[in-house]
Protein backbone atom coordinates (compact mmCIF):
# COMPACT_ATOMS: atom_id res chain seq x y z
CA UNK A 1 -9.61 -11.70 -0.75
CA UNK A 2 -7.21 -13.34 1.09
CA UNK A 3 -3.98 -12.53 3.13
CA UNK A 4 -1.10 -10.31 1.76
CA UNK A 5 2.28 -12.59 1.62
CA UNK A 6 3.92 -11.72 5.02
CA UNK A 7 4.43 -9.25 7.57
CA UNK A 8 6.74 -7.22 5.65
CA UNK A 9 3.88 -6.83 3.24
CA UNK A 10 1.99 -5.71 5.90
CA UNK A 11 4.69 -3.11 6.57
CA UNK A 12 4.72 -1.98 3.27
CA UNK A 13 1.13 -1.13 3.14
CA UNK A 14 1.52 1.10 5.99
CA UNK A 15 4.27 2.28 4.49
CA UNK A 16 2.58 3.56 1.26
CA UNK A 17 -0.67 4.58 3.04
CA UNK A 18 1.95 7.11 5.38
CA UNK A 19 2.99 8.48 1.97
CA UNK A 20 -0.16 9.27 0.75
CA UNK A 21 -1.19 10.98 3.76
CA UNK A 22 2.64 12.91 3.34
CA UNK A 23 2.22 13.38 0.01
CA UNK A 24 -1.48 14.96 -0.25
CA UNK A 25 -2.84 12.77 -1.30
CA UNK A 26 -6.42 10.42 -0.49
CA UNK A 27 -7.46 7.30 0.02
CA UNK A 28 -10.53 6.32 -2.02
CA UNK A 29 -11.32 3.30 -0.77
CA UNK A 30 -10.16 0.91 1.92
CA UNK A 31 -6.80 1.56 3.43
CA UNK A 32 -6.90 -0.23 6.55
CA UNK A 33 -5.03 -3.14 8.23
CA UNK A 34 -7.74 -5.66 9.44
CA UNK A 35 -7.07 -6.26 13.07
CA UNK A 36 -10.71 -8.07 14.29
CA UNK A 37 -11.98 -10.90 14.62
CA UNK A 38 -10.53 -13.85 12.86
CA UNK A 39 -8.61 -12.23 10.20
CA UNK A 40 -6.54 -10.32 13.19
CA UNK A 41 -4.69 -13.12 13.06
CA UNK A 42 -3.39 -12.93 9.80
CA UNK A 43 -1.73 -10.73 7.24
CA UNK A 44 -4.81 -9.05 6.07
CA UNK A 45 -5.55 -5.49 4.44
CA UNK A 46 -8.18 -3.55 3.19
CA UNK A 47 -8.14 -3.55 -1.06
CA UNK A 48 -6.99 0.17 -1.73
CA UNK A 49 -7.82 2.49 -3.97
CA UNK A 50 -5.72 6.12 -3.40
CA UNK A 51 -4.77 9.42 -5.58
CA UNK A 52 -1.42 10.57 -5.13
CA UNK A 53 0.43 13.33 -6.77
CA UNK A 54 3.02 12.97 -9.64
CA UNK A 55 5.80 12.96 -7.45
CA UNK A 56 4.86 10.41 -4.96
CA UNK A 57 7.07 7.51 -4.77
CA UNK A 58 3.91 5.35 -5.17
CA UNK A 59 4.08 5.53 -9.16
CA UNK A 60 7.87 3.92 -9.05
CA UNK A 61 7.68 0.92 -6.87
CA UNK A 62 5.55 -2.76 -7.59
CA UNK A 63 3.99 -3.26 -3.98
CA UNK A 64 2.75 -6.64 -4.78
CA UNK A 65 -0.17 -5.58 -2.64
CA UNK A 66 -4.28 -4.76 -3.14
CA UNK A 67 -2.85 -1.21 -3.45
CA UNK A 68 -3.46 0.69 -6.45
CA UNK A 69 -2.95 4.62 -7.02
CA UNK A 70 -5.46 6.46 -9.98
CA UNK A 71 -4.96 9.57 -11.88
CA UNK A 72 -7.49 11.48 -14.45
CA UNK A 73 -5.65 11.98 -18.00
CA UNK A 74 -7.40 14.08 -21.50
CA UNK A 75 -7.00 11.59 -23.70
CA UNK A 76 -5.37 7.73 -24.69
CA UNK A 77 -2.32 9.36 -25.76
CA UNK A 78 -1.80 10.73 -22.17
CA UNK A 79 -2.46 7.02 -20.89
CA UNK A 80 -0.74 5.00 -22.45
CA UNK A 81 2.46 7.82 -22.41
CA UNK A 82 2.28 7.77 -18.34
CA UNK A 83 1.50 4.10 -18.19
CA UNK A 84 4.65 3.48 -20.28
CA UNK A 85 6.60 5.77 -18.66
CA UNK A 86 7.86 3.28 -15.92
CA UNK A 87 10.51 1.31 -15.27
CA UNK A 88 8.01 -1.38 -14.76
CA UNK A 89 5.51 -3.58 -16.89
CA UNK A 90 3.95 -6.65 -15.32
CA UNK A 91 -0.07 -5.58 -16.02
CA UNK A 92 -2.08 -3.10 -17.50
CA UNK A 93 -5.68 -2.88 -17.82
CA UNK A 94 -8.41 -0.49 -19.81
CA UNK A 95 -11.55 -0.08 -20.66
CA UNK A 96 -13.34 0.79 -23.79
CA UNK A 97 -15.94 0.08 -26.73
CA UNK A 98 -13.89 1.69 -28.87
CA UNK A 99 -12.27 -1.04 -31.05
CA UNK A 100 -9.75 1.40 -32.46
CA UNK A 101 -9.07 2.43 -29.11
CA UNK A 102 -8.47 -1.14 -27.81
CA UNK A 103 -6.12 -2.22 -30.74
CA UNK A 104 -3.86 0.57 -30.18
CA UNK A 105 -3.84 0.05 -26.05
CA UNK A 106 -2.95 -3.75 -27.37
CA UNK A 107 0.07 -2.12 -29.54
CA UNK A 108 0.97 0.43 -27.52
CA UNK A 109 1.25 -0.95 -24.13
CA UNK A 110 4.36 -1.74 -22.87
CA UNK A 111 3.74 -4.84 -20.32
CA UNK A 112 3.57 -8.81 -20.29
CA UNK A 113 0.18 -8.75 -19.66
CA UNK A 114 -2.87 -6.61 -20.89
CA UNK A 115 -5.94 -6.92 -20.53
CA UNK A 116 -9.38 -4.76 -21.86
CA UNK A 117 -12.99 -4.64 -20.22
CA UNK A 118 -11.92 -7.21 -17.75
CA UNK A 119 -13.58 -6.61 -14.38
CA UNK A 120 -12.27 -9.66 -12.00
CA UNK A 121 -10.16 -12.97 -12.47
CA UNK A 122 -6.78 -13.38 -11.65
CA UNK A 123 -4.55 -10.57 -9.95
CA UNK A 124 -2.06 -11.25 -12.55
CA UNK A 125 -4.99 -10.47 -15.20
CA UNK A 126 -2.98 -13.35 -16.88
CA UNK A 127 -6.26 -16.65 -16.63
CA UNK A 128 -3.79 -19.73 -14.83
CA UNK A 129 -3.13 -22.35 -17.31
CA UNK A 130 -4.78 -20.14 -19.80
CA UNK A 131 -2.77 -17.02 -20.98
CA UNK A 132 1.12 -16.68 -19.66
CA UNK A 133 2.01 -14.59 -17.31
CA UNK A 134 5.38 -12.44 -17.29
CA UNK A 135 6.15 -8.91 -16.83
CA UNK A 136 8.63 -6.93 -19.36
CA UNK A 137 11.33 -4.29 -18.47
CA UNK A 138 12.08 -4.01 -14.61
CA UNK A 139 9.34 -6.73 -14.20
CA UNK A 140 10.35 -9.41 -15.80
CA UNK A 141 13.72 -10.82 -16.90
CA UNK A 142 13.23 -12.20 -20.16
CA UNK A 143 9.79 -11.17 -21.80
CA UNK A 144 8.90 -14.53 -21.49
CA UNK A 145 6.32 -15.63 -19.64
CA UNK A 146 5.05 -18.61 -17.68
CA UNK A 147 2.08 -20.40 -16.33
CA UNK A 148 0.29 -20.96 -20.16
CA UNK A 149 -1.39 -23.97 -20.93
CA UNK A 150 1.52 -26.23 -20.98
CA UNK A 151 3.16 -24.49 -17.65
CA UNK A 152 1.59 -27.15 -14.93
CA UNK A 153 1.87 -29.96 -17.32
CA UNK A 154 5.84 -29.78 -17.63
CA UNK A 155 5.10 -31.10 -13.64
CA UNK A 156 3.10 -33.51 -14.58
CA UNK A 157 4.74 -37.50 -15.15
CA UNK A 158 3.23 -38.80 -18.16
CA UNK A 159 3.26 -42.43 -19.43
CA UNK A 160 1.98 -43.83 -22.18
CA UNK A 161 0.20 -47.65 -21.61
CA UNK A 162 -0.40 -49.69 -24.62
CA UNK A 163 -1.47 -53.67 -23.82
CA UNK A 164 -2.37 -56.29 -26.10
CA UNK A 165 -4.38 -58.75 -25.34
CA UNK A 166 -4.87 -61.96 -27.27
């Protein structure tokens, strides 16, 4: 894993771990700064994993940091209702065998990128130069997305060569 952006990020790690603590709620996993050895020296944190109640602020802000808050819902309907429920949709992820399950999470979901049964790759969940990547509502500004498989070629100078010899 490698450094968060800047300090600032930094700061805003802090900043949501301090309102989980305030808020009653845990830290799962990680949730430190890394201050040894040679990562001290950068912008380095722990990948987090916390609870946090309903009201928390942590459900209404993007970080843009290994920070992720959990809840336990009863059913899909209750998942997909809170996950929508946002002002926000860059990513969303499940999991399930279920095909019914994962065509309606596909339908349902309200965000520019989703993604089923996927354990690692890119942050995004969006595959670079693969799959675009865009967020919708407060995430995005168009519903378009970039970075698909004909993103890093508009950088690209092309030139055709045709020679004739005789």
């Amino acid at each position: 894993m490698g450094p968060v952006i800047d300090h600032q990020a930094v700061e805003r790690f802090k900043e949501a771990l301090a309102e989980v603590k305030a808020s009653g709620g845990h830290v799962l996993a990680g949730g430190e700064v890394i201050q040894e050895g040679d990562l001290s020296r950068g912008n380095f944190v722990e990948p987090t994993v916390v609870t946090v109640p309903e009201t928390s602020w942590i459900w209404d802000r993007e970080l843009f940091l290994p920070f992720v808050a959990v809840m336990p819902v009863d059913s899909l309907d209750e998942a997909i209702t809170r996950a929508n429920d946002t002002e926000f949709g860059l990513t969303a992820g499940f999991f399930s065998q279920d095909e019914a399950e994962v065509k309606r999470f596909f339908n349902e979901i309200q965000a520019g990128v989703a993604y089923v049964n996927r354990r690692a790759g890119a942050t995004t969940g969006a595959w670079p130069d693969v799959q675009s990547f865009g967020g919708w509502k407060g995430s995005g500004t168009s519903g378009a997305g970039g970075g698909g498989p004909w993103y890093l070629r508009q950088y690209m100078r092309e030139q055709s060569r045709t020679q004739v010899r005789g």
